[in-house]
PDB file of N, CA and C in Angstrom:
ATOM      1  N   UNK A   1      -7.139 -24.692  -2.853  1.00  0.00           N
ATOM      2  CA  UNK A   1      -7.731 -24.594  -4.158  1.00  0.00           C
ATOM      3  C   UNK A   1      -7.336 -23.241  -4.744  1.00  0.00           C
ATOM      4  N   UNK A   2      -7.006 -23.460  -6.200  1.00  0.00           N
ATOM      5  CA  UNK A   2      -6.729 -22.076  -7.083  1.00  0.00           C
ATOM      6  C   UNK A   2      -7.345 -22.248  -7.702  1.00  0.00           C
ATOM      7  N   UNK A   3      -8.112 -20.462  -8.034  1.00  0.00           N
ATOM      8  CA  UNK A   3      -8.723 -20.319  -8.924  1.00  0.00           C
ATOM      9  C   UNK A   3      -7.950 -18.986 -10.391  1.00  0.00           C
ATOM     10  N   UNK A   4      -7.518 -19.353 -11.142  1.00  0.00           N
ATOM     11  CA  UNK A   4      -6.850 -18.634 -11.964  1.00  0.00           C
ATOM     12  C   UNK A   4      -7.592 -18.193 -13.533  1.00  0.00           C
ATOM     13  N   UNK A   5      -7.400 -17.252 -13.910  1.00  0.00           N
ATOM     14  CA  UNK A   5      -7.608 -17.105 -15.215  1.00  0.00           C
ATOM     15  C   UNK A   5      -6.838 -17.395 -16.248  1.00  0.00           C
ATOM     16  N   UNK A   6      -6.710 -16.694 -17.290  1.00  0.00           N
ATOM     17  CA  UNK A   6      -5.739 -17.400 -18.571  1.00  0.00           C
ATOM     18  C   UNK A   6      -4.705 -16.145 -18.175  1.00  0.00           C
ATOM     19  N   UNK A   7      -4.751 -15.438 -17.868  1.00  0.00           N
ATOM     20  CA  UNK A   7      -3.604 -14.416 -17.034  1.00  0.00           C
ATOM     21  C   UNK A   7      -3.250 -15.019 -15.793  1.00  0.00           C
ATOM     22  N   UNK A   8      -3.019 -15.880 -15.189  1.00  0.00           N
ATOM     23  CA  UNK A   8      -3.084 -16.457 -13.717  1.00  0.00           C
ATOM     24  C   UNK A   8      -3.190 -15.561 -13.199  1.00  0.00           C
ATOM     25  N   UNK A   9      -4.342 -14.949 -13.294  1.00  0.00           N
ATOM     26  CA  UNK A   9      -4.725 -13.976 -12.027  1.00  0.00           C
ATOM     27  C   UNK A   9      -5.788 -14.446 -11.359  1.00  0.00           C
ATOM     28  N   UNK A  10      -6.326 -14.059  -9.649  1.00  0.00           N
ATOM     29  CA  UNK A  10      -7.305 -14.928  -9.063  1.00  0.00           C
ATOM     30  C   UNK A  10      -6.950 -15.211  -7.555  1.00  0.00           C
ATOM     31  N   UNK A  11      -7.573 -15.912  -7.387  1.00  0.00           N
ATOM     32  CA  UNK A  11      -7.434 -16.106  -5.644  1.00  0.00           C
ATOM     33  C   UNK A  11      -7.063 -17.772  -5.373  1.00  0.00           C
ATOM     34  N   UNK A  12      -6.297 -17.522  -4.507  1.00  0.00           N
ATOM     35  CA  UNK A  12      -6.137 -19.070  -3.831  1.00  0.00           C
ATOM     36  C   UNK A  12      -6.802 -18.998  -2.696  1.00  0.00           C
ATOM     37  N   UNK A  13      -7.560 -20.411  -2.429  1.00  0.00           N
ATOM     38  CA  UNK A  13      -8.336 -20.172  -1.102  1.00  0.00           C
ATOM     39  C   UNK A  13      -7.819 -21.863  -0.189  1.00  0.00           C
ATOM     40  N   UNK A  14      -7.969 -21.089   1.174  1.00  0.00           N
ATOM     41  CA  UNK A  14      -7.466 -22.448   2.207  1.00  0.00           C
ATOM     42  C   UNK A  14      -8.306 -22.389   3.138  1.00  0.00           C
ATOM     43  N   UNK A  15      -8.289 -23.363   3.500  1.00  0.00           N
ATOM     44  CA  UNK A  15      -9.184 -23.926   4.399  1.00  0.00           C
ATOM     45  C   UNK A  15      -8.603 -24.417   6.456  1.00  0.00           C
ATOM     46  N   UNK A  16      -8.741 -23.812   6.974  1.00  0.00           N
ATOM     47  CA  UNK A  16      -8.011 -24.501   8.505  1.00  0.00           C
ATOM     48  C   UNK A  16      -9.115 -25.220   9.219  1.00  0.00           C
ATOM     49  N   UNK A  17      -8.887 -26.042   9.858  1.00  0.00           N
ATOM     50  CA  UNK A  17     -10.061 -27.000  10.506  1.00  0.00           C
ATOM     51  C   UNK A  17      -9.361 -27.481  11.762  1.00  0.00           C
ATOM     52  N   UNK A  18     -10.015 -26.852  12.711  1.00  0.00           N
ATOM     53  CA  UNK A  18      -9.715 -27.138  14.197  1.00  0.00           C
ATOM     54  C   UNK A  18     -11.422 -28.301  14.687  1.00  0.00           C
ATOM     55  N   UNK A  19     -10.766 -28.404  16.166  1.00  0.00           N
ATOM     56  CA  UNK A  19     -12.079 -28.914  16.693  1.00  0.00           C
ATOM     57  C   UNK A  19     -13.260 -28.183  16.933  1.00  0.00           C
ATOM     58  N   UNK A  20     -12.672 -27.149  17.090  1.00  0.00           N
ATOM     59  CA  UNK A  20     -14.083 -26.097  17.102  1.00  0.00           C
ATOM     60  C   UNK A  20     -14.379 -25.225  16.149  1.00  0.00           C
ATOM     61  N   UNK A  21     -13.292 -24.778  14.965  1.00  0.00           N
ATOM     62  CA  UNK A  21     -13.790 -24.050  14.001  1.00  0.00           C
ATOM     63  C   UNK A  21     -13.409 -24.343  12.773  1.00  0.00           C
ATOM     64  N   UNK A  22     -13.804 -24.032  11.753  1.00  0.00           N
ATOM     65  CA  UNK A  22     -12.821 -23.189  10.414  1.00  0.00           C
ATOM     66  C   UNK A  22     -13.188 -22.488   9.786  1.00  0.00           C
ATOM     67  N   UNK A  23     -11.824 -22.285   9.665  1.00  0.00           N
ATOM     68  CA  UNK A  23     -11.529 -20.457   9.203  1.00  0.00           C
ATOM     69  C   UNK A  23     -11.122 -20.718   7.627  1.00  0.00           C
ATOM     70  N   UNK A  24     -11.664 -19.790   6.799  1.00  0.00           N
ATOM     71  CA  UNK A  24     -11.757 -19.874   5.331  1.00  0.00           C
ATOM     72  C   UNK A  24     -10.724 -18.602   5.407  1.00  0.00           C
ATOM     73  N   UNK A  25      -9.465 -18.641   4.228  1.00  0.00           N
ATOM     74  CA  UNK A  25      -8.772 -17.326   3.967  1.00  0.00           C
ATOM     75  C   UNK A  25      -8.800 -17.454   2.464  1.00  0.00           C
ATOM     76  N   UNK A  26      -8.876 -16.446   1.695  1.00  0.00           N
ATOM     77  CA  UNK A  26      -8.218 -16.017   0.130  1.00  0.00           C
ATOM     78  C   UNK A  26      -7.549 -15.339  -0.107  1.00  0.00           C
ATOM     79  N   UNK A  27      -6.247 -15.440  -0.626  1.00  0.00           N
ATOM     80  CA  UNK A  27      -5.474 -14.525  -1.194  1.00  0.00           C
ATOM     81  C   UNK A  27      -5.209 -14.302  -2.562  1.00  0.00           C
ATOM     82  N   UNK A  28      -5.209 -12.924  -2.952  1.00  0.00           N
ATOM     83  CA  UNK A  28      -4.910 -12.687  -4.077  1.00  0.00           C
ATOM     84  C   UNK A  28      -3.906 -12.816  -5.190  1.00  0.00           C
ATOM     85  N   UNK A  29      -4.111 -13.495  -6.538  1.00  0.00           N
ATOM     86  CA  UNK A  29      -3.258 -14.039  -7.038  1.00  0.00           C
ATOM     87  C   UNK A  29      -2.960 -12.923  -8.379  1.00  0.00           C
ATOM     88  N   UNK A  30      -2.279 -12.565  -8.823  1.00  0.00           N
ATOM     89  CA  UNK A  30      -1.636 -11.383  -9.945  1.00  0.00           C
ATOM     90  C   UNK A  30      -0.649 -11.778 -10.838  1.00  0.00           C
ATOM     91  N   UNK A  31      -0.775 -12.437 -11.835  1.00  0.00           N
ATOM     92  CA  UNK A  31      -0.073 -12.900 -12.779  1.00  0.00           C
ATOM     93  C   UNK A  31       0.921 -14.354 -12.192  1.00  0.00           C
ATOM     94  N   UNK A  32      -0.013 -15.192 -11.401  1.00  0.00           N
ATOM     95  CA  UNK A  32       0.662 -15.917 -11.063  1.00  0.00           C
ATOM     96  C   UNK A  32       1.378 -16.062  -9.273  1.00  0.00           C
ATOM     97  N   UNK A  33       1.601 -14.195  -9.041  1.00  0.00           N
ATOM     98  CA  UNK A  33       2.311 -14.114  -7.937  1.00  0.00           C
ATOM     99  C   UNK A  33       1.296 -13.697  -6.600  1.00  0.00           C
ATOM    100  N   UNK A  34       1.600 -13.946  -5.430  1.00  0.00           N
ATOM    101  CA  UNK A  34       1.053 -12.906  -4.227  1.00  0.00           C
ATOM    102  C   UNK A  34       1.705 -11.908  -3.535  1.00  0.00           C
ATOM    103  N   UNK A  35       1.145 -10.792  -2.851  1.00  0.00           N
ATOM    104  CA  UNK A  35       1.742  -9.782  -1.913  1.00  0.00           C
ATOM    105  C   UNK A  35       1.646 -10.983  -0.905  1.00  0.00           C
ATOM    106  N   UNK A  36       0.858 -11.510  -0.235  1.00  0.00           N
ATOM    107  CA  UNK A  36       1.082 -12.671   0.957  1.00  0.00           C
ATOM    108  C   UNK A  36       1.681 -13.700   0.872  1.00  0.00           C
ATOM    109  N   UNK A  37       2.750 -13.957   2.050  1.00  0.00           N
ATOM    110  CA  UNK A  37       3.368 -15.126   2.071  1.00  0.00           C
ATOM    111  C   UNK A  37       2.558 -16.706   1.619  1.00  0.00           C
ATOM    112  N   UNK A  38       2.799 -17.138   0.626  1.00  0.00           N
ATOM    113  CA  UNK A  38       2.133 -18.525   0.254  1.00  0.00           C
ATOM    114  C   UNK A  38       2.980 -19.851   1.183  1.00  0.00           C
ATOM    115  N   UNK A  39       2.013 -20.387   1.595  1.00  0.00           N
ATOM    116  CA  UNK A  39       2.240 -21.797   2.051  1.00  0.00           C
ATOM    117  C   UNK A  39       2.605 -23.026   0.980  1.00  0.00           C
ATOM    118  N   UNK A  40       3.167 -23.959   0.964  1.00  0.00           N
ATOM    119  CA  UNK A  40       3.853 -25.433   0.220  1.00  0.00           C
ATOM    120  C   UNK A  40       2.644 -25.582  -0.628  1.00  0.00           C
ATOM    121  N   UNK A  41       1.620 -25.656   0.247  1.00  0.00           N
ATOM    122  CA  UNK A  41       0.387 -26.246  -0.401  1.00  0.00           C
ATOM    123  C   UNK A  41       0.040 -25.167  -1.517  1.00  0.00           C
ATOM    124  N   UNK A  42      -0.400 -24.200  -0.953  1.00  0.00           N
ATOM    125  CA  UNK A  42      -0.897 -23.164  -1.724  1.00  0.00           C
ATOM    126  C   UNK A  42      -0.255 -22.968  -2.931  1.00  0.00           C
ATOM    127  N   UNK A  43       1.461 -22.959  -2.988  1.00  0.00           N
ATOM    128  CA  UNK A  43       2.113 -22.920  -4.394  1.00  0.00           C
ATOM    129  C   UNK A  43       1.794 -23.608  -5.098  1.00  0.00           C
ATOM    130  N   UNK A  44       1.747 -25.342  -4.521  1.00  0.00           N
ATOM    131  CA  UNK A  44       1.323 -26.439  -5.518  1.00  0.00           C
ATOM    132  C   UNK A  44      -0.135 -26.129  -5.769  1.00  0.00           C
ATOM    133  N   UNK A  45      -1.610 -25.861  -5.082  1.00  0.00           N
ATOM    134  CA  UNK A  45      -2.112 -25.597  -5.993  1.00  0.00           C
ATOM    135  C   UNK A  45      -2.129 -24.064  -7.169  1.00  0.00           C
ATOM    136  N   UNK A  46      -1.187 -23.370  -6.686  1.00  0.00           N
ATOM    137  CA  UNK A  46      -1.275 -22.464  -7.824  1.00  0.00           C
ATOM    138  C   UNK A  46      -0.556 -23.526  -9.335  1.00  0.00           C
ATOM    139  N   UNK A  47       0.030 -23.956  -8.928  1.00  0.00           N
ATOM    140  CA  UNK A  47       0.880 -24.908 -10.037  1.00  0.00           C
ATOM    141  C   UNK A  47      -0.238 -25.605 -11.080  1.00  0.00           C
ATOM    142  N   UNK A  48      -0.423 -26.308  -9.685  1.00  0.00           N
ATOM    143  CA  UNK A  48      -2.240 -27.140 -10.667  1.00  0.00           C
ATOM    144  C   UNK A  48      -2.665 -26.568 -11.417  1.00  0.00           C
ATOM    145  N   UNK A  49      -3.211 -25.335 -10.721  1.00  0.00           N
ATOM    146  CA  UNK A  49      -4.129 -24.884 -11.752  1.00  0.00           C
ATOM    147  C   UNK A  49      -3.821 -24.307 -13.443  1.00  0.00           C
ATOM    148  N   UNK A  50      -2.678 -23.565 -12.625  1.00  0.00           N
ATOM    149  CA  UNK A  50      -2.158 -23.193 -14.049  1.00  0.00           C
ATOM    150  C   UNK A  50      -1.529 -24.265 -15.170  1.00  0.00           C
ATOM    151  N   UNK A  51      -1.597 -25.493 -14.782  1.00  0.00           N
ATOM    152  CA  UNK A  51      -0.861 -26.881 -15.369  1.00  0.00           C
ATOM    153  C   UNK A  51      -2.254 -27.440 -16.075  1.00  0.00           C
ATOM    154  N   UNK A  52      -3.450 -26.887 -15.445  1.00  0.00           N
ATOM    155  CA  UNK A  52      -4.895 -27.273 -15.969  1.00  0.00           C
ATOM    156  C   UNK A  52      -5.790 -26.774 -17.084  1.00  0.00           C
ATOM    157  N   UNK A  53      -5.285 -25.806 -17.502  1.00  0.00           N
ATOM    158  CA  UNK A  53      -5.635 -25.123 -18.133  1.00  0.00           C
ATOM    159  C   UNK A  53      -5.147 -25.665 -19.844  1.00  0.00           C
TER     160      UNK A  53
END
């Protein structure tokens, strides 16, 4: 899930789900871009969101 502003700035957040846990991460989003490596998923929802608006 992305959450963006009208600047696509904001956080993308993911979710991991094992049998015994999950682990919630957010990374920071800055005009669209991250300092952290983004995952397939994570790009497409940055895409979404900004396609939602």
């Amino acid at each position: 899930m992305a959450i963006l502003d009208d600047r696509d700035t904001g956080v993308v957040i993911t979710g991991l789900h094992t049998r015994d846990r999950t682990r919630v991460y957010m990374k920071d989003i800055r005009v669209g871009k991250s300092n952290f490596e983004l995952s397939a998923e994570e790009k497409k929802a940055i895409l979404s969101a900004q396609k939602s608006k």
